[in-house]
C-alpha atoms as a PDB file:
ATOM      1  CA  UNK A   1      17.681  15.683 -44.993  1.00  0.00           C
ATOM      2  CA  UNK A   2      14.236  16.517 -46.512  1.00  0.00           C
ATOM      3  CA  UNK A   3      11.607  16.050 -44.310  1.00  0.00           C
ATOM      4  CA  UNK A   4       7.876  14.951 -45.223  1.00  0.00           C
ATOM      5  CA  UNK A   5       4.537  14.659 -43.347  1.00  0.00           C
ATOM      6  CA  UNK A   6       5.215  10.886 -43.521  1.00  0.00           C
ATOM      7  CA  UNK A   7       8.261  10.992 -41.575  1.00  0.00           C
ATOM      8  CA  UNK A   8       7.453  13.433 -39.268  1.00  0.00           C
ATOM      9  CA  UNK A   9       4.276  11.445 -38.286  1.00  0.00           C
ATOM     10  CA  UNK A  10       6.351   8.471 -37.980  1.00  0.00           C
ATOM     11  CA  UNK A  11       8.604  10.356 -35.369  1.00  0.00           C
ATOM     12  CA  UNK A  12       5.285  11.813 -33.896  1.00  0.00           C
ATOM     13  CA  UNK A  13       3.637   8.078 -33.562  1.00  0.00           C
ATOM     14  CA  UNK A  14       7.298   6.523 -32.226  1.00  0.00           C
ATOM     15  CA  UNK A  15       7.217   9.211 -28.971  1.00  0.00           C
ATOM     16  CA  UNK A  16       3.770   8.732 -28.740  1.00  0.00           C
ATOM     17  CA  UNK A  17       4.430   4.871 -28.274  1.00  0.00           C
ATOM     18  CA  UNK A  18       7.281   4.747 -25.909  1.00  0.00           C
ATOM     19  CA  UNK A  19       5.185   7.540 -23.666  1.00  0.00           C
ATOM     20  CA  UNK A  20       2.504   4.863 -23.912  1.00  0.00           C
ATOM     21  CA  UNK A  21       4.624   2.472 -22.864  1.00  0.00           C
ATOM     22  CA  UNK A  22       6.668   3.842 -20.030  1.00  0.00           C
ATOM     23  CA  UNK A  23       3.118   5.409 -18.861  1.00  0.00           C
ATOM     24  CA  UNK A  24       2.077   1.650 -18.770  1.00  0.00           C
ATOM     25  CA  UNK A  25       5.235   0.304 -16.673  1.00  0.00           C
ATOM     26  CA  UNK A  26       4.643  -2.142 -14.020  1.00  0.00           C
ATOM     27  CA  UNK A  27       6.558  -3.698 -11.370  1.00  0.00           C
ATOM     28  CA  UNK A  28       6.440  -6.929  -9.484  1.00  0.00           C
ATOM     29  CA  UNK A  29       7.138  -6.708  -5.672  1.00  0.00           C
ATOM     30  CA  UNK A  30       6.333  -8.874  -2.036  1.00  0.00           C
ATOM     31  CA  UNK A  31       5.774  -8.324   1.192  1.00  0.00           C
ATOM     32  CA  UNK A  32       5.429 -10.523   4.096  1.00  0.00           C
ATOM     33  CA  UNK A  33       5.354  -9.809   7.645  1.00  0.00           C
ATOM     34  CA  UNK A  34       9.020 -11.870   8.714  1.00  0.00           C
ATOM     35  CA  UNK A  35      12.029 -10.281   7.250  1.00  0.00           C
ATOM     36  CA  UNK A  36      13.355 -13.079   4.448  1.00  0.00           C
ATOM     37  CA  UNK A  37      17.019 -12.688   6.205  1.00  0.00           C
ATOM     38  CA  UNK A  38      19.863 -10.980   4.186  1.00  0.00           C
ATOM     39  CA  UNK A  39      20.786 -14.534   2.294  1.00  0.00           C
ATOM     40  CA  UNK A  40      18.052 -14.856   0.650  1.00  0.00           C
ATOM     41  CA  UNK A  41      18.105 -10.946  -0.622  1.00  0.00           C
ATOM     42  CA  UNK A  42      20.067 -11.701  -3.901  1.00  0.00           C
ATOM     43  CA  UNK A  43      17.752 -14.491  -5.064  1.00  0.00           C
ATOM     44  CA  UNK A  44      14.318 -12.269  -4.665  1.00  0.00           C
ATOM     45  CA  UNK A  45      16.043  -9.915  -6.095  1.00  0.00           C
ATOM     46  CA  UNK A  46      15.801 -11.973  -9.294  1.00  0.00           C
ATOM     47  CA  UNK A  47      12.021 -11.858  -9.267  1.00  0.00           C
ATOM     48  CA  UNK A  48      10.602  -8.571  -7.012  1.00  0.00           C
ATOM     49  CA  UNK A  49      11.638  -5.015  -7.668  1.00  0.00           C
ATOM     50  CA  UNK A  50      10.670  -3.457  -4.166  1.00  0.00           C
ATOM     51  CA  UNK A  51       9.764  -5.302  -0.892  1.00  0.00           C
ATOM     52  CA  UNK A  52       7.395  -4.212   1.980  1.00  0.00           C
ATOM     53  CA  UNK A  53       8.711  -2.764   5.067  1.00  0.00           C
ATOM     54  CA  UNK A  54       7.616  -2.394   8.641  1.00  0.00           C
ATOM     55  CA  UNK A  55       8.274   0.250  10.419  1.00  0.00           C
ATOM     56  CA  UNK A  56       6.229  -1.716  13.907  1.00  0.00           C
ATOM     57  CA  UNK A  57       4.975  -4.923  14.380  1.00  0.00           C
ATOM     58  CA  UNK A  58       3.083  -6.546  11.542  1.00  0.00           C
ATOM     59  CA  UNK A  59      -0.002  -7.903  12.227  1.00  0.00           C
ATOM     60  CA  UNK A  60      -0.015 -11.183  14.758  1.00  0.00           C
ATOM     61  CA  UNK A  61       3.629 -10.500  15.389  1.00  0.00           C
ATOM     62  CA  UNK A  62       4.920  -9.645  18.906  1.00  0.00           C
ATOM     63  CA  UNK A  63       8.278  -8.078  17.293  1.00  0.00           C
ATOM     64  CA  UNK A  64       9.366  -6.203  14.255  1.00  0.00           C
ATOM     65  CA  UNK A  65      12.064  -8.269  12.420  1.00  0.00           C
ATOM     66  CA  UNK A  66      12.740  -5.678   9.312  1.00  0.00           C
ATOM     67  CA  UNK A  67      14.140  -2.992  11.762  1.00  0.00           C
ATOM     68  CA  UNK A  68      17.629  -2.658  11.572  1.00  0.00           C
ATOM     69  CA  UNK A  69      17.594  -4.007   7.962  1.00  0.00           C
ATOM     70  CA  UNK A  70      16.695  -1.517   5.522  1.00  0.00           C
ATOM     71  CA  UNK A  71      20.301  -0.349   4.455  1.00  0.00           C
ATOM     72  CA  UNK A  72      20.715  -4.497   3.549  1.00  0.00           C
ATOM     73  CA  UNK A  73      17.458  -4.172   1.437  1.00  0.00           C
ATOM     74  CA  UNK A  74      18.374  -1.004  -0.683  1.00  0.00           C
ATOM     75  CA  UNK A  75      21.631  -1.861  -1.177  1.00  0.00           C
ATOM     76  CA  UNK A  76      20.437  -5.479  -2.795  1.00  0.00           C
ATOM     77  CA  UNK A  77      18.742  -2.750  -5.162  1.00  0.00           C
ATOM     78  CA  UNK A  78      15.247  -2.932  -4.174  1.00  0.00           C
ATOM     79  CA  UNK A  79      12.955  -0.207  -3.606  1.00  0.00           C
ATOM     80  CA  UNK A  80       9.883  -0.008  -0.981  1.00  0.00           C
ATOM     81  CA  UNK A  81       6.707  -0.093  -0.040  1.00  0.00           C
ATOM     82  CA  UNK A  82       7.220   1.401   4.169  1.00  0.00           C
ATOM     83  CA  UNK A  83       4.547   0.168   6.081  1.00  0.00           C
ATOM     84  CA  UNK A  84       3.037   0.469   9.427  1.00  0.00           C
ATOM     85  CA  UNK A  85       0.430  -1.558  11.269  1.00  0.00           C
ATOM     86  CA  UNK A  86      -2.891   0.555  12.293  1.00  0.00           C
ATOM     87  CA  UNK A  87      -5.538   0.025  14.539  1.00  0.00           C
ATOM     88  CA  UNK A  88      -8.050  -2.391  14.598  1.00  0.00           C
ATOM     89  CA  UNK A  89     -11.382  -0.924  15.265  1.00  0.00           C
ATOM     90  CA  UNK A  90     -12.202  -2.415  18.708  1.00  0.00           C
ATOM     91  CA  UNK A  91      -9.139  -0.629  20.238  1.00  0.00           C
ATOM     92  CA  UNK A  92     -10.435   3.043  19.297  1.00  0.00           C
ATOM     93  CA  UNK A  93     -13.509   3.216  21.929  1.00  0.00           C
ATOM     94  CA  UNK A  94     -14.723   6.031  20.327  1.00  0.00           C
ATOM     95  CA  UNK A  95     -14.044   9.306  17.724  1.00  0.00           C
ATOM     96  CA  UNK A  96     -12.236  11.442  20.448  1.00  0.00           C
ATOM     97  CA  UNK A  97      -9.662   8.789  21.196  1.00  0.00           C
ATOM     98  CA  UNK A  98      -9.137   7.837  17.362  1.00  0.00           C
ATOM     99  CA  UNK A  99      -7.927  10.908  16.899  1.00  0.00           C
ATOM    100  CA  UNK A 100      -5.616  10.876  20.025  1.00  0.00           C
ATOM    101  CA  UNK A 101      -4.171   7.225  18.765  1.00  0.00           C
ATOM    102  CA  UNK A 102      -4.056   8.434  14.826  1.00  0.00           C
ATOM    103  CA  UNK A 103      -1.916  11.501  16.079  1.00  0.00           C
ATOM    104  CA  UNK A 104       0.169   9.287  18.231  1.00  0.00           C
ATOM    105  CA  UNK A 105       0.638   6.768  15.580  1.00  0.00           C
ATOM    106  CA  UNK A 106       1.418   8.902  13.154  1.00  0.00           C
ATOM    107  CA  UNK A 107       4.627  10.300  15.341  1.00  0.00           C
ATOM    108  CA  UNK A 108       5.413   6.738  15.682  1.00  0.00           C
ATOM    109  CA  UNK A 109       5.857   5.854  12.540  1.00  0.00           C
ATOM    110  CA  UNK A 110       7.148   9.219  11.392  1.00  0.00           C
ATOM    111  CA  UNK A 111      10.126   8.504  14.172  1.00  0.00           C
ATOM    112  CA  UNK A 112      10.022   4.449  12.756  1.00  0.00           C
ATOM    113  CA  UNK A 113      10.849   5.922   9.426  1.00  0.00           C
ATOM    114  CA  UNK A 114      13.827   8.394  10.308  1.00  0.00           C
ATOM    115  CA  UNK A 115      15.101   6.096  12.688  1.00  0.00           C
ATOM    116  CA  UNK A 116      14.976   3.310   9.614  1.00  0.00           C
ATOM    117  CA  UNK A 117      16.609   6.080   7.435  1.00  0.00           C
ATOM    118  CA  UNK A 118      14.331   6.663   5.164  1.00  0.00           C
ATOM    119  CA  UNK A 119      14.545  10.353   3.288  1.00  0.00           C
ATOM    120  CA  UNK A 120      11.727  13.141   3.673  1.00  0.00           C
ATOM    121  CA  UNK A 121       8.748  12.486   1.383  1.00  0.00           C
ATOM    122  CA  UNK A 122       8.468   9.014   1.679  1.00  0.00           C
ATOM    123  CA  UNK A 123       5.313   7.477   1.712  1.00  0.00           C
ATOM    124  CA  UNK A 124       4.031   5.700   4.247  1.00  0.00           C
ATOM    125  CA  UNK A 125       1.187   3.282   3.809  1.00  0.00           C
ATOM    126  CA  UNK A 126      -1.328   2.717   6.849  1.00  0.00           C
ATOM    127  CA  UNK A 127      -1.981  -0.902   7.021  1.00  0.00           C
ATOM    128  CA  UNK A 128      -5.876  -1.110   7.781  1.00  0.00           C
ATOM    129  CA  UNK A 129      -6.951  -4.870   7.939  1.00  0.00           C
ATOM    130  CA  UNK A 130     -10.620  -4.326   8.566  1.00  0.00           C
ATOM    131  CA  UNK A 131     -12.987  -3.634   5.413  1.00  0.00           C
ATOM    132  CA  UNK A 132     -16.215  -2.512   4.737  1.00  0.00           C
ATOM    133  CA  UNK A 133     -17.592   1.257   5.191  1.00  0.00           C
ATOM    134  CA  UNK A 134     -15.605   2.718   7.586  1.00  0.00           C
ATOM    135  CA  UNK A 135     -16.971   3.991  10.514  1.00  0.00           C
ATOM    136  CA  UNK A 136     -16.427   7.213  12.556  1.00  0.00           C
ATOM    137  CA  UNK A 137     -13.825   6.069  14.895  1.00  0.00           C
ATOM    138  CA  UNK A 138     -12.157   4.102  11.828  1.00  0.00           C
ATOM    139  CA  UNK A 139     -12.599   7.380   9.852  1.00  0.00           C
ATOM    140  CA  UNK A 140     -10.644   9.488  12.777  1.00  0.00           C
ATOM    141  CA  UNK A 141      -8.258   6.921  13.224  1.00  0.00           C
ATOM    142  CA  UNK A 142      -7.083   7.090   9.380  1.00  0.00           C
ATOM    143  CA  UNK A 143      -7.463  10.625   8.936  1.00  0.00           C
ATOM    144  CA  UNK A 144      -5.581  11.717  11.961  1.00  0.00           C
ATOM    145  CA  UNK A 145      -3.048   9.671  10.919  1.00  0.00           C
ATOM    146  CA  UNK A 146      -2.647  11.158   7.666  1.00  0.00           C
ATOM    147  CA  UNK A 147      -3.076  14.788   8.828  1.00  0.00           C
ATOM    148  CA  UNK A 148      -0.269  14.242  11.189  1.00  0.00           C
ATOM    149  CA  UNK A 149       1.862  12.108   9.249  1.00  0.00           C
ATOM    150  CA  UNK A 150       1.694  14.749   6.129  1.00  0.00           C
ATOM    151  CA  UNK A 151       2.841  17.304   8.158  1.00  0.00           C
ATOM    152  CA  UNK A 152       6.355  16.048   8.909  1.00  0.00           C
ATOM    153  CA  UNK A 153       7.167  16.540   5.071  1.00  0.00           C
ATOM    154  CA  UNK A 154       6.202  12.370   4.881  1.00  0.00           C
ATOM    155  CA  UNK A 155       3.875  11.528   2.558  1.00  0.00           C
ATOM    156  CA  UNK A 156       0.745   9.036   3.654  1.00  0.00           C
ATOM    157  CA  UNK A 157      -1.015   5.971   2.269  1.00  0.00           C
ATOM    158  CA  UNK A 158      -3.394   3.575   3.128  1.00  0.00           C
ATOM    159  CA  UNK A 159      -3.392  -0.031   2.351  1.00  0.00           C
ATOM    160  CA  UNK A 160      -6.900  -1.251   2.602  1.00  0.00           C
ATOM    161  CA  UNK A 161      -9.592  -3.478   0.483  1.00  0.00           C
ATOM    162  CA  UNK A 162     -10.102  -2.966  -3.160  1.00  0.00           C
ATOM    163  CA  UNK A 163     -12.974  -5.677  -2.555  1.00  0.00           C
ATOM    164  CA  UNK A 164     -16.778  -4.855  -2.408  1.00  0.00           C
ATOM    165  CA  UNK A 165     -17.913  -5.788   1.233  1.00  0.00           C
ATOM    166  CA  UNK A 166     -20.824  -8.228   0.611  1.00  0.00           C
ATOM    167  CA  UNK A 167     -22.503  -7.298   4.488  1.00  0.00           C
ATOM    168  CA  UNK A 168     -21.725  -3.312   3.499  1.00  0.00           C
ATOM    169  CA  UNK A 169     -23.686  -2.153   0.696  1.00  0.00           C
ATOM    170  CA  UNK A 170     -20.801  -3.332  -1.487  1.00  0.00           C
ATOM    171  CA  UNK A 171     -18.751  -0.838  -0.030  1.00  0.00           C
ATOM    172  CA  UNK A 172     -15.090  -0.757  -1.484  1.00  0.00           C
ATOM    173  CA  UNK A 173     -12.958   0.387   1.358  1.00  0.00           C
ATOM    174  CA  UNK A 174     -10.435   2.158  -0.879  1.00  0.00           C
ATOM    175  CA  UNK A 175     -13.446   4.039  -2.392  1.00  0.00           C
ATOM    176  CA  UNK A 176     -15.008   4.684   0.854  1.00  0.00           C
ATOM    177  CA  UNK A 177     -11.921   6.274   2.449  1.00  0.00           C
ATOM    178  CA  UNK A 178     -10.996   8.141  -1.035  1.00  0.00           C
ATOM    179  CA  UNK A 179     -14.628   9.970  -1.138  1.00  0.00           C
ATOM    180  CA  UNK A 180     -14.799  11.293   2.131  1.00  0.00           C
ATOM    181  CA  UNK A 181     -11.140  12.528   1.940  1.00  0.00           C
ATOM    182  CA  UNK A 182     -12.032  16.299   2.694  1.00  0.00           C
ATOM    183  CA  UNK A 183     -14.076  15.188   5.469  1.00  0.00           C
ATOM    184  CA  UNK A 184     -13.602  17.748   8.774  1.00  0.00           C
ATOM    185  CA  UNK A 185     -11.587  17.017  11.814  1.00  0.00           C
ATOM    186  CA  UNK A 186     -12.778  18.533  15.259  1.00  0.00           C
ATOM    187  CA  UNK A 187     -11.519  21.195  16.256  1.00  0.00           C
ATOM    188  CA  UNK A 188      -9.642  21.264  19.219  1.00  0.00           C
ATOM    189  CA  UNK A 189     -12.130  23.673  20.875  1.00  0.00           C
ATOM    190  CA  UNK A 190     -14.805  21.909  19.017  1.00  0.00           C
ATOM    191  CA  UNK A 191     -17.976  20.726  21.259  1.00  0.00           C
ATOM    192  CA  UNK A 192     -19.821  18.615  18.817  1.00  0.00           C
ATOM    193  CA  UNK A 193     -19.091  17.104  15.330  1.00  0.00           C
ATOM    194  CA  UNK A 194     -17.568  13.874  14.811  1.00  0.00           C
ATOM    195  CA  UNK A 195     -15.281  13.546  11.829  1.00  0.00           C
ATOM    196  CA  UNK A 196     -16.824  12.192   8.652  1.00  0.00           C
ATOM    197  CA  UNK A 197     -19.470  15.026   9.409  1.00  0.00           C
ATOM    198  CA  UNK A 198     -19.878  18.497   8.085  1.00  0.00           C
ATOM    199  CA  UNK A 199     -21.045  21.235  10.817  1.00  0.00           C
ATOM    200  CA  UNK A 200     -20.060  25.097  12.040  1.00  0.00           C
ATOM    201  CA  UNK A 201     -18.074  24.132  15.337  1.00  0.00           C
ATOM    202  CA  UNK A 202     -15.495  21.804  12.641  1.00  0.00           C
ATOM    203  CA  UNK A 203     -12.251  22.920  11.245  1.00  0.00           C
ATOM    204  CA  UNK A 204     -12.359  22.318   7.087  1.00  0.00           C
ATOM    205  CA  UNK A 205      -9.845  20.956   5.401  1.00  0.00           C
ATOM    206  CA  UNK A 206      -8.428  20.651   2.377  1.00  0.00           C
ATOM    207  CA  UNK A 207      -8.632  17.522   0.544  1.00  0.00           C
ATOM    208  CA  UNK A 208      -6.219  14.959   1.692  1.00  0.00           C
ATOM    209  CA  UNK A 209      -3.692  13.553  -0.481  1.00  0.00           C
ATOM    210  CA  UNK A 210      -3.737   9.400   0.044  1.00  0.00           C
ATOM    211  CA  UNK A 211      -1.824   6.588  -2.301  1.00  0.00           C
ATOM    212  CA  UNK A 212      -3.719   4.014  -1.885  1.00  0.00           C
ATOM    213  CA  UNK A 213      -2.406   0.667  -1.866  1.00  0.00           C
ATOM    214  CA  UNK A 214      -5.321  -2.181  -3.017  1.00  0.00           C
ATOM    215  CA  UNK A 215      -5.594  -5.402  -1.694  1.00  0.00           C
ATOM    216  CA  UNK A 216      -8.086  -8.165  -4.478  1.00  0.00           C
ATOM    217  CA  UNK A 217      -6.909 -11.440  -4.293  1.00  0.00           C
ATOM    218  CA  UNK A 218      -9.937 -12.693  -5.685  1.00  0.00           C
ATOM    219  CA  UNK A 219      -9.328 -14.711  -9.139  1.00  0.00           C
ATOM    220  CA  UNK A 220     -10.447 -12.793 -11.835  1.00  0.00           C
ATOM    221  CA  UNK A 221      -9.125 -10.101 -11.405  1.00  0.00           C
ATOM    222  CA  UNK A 222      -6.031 -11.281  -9.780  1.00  0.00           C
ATOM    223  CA  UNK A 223      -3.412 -13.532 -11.563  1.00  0.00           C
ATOM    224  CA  UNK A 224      -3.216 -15.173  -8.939  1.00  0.00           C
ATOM    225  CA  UNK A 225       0.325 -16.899  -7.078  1.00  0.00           C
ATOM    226  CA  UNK A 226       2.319 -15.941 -10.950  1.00  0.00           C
ATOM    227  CA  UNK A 227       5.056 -14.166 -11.161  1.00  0.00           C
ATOM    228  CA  UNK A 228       4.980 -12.371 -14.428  1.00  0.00           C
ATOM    229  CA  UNK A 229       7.734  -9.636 -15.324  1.00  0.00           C
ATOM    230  CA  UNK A 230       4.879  -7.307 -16.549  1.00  0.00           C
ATOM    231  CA  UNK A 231       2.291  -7.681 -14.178  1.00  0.00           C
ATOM    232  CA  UNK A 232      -1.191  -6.206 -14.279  1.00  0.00           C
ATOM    233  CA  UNK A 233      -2.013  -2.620 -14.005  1.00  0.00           C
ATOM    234  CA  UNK A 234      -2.733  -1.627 -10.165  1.00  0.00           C
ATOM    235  CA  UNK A 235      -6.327  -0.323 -12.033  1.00  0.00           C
ATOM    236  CA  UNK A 236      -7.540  -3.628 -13.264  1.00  0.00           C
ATOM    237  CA  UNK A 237      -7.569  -4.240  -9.229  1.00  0.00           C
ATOM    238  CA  UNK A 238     -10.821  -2.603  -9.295  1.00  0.00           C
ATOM    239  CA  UNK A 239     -10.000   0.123  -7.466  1.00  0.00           C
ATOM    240  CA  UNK A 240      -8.907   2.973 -10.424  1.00  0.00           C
ATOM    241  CA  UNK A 241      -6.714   5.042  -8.662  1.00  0.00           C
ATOM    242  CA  UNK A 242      -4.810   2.545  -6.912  1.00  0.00           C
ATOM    243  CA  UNK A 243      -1.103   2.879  -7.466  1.00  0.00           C
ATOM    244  CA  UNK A 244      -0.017  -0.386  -5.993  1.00  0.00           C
ATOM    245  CA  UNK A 245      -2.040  -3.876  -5.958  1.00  0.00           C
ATOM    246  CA  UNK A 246      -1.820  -6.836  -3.547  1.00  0.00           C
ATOM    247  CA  UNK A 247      -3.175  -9.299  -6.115  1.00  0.00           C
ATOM    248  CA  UNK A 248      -2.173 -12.584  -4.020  1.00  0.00           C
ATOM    249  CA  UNK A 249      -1.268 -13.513  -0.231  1.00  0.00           C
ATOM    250  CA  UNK A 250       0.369 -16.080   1.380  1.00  0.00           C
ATOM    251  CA  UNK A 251      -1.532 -18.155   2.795  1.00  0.00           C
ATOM    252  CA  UNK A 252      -4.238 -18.551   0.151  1.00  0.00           C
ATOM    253  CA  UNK A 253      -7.608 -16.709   1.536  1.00  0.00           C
ATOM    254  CA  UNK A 254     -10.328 -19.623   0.740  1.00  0.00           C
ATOM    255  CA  UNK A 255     -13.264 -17.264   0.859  1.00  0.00           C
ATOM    256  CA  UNK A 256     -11.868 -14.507  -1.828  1.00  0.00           C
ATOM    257  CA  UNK A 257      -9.568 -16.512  -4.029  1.00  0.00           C
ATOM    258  CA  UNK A 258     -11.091 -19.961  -3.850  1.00  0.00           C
ATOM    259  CA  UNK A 259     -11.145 -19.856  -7.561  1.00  0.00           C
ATOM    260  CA  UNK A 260      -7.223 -18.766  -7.685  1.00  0.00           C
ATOM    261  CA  UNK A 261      -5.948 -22.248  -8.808  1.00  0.00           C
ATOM    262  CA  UNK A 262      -2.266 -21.899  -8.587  1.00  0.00           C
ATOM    263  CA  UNK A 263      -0.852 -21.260  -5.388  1.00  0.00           C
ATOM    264  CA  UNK A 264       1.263 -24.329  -3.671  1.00  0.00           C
ATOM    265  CA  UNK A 265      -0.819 -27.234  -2.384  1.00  0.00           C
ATOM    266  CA  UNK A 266      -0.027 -25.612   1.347  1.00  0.00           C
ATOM    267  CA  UNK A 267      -1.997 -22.820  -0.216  1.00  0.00           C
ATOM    268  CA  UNK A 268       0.885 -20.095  -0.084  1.00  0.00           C
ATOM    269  CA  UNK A 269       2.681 -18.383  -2.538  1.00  0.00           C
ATOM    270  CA  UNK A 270       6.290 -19.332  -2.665  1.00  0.00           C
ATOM    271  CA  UNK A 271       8.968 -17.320  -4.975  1.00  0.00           C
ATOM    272  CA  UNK A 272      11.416 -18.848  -7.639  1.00  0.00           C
ATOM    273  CA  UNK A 273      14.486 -19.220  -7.010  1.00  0.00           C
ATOM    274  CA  UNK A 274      14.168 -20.330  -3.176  1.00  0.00           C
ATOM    275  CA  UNK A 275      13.708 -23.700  -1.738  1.00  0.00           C
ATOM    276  CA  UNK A 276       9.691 -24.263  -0.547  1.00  0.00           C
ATOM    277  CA  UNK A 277      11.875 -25.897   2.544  1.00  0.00           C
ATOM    278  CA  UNK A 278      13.024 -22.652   3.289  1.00  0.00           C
ATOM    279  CA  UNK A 279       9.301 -21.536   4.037  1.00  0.00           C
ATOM    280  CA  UNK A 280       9.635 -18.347   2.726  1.00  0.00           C
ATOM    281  CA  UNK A 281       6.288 -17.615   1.667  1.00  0.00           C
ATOM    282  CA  UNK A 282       5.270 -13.857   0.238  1.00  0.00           C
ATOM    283  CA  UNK A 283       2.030 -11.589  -1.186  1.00  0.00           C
ATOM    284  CA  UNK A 284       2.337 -10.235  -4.341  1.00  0.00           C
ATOM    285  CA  UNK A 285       1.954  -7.081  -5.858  1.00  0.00           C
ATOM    286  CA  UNK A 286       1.830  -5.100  -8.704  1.00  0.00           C
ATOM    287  CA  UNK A 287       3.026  -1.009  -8.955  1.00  0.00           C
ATOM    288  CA  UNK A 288       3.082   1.500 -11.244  1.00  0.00           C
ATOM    289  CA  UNK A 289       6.958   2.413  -9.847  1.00  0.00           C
ATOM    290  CA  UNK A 290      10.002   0.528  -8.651  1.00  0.00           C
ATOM    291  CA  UNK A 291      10.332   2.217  -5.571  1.00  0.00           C
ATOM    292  CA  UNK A 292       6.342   2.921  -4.624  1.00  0.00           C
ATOM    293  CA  UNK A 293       7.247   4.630  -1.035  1.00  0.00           C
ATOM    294  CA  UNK A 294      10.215   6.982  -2.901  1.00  0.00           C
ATOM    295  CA  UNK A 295      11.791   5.316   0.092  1.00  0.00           C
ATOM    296  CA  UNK A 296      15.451   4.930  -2.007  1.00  0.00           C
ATOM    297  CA  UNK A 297      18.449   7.393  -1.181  1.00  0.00           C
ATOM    298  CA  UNK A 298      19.139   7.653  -4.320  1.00  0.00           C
ATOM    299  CA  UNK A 299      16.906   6.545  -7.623  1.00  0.00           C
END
């Protein structure tokens, strides 16, 4: 076969394309705080390549309804997003106990996770509701966290706002927690420095390794309640480095997404495939892999 500059550059352009391509891969998932029972499984398996998971109580909840379930999940052939429920900032009092209830937490959801069965390296996303610039006791709490939680052979993320905070300085949360990522810790022995700061009686450390996980419901840029098979790029959240994107949640938030215009009447987000009598509303989100905690036993 005699080959020419023409051919070879077609060859050249072809890889070039399909790297393109599989380097601009999305995939549709949910989450919702009430497991969607093991019937239902098959049918949002039609629409949603991973699902959340709780590893504690989601937020309002008095129990955890996705323990005990996640061998029923993977084997319906969906991969994860493994999520646990963090402090809100009025119960961390101040910096010293942060990092006494981020450390805590951490071994808490590391235990959640083996006890769940998921495999070493899985990422675990830290749900933090509250948005805004964080502050130093929010700023211990997270860090803590992912100090401790890193150093089981987990990995750690952080689901937070990918929204600027209009009372904050336009403050995006994600971008907040991202920049001060190689913030200092105390030391144990330390007698002053609170973390967020830089000073001589603080422990450096290297900088931390997050996913983040962006929540913008607001319509542009979200989609909105649609279920498209390609879905948008986690980076047209706003938030750049985001690797995962909650672009809509059940129900409807009327101050961010009041100009969303096609979520049910009830304002919540129901999937295809499922009776709306079965309730079995879900948020939506968008992720650069199938499996976005590596949370699978096997690919």
């Amino acid at each position: 076969m005699k080959w020419t500059w023409f051919g070879a550059l077609t060859i050249v352009w072809a890889w070039l394309g399909l790297l393109s391509w599989a380097q601009s891969t999305t995939y549709l998932g949910f989450d919702r705080n009430l497991y969607p029972g093991d019937a239902n499984l098959k049918a949002l398996r039609r629409t949603f390549s991973y699902a959340g998971y709780w590893l504690n109580n989601p937020p309002g909840e008095t129990s955890n309804t996705w323990a005990g379930h996640r061998a029923a999940v993977e084997a319906a052939g969906f991969g994860f997003l493994v999520l646990f429920n963090g402090r809100l900032y009025a119960e961390l009092k101040s910096v010293e106990n942060a990092s006494r209830l981020g450390k805590s937490d951490a071994v808490a959801a590391v235990a959640a996770a083996q006890r769940e069965g998921f495999p070493s390296a899985t990422i675990i996303f830290l749900d933090q509701e509250q948005g805004g610039r964080m502050l130093p006791e929010q700023k211990a709490y997270i860090y803590s966290w992912v100090d401790a939680v890193t150093a089981t052979g987990f990995r750690a993320g952080v689901y937070c706002s990918g929204i600027a905070a209009k009372d904050g300085g336009n403050v995006v949360t994600a971008e907040d927690i991202r920049q001060h990522a190689a913030d200092v810790l105390p030391a144990s022995n330390a007698t002053g420095g609170a973390p967020g700061t830089r000073n001589d009686s603080a422990r450096p450390r290297a900088i931390r390794e997050i996913v983040f996980w962006a929540i913008n419901d607001a319509c542009p840029p979200s989609p909105g309640c649609g279920f498209p098979e390609r879905p948008p790029s986690p980076e047209k959240s706003g938030v750049s480095f985001a690797e995962v994107w909650q672009f809509a949640q059940s129900p409807r938030r009327r101050d961010v997404a009041a100009h969303c215009t096609n979520y049910n009447r009830n304002g919540s987000c129901y999937p295809p495939g499922i009776p709306q009598s079965a309730n079995l509303y879900v948020d939506l989100n968008s992720a650069t892999s199938a499996d976005p905690s590596h949370g699978r036993d096997r690919p």
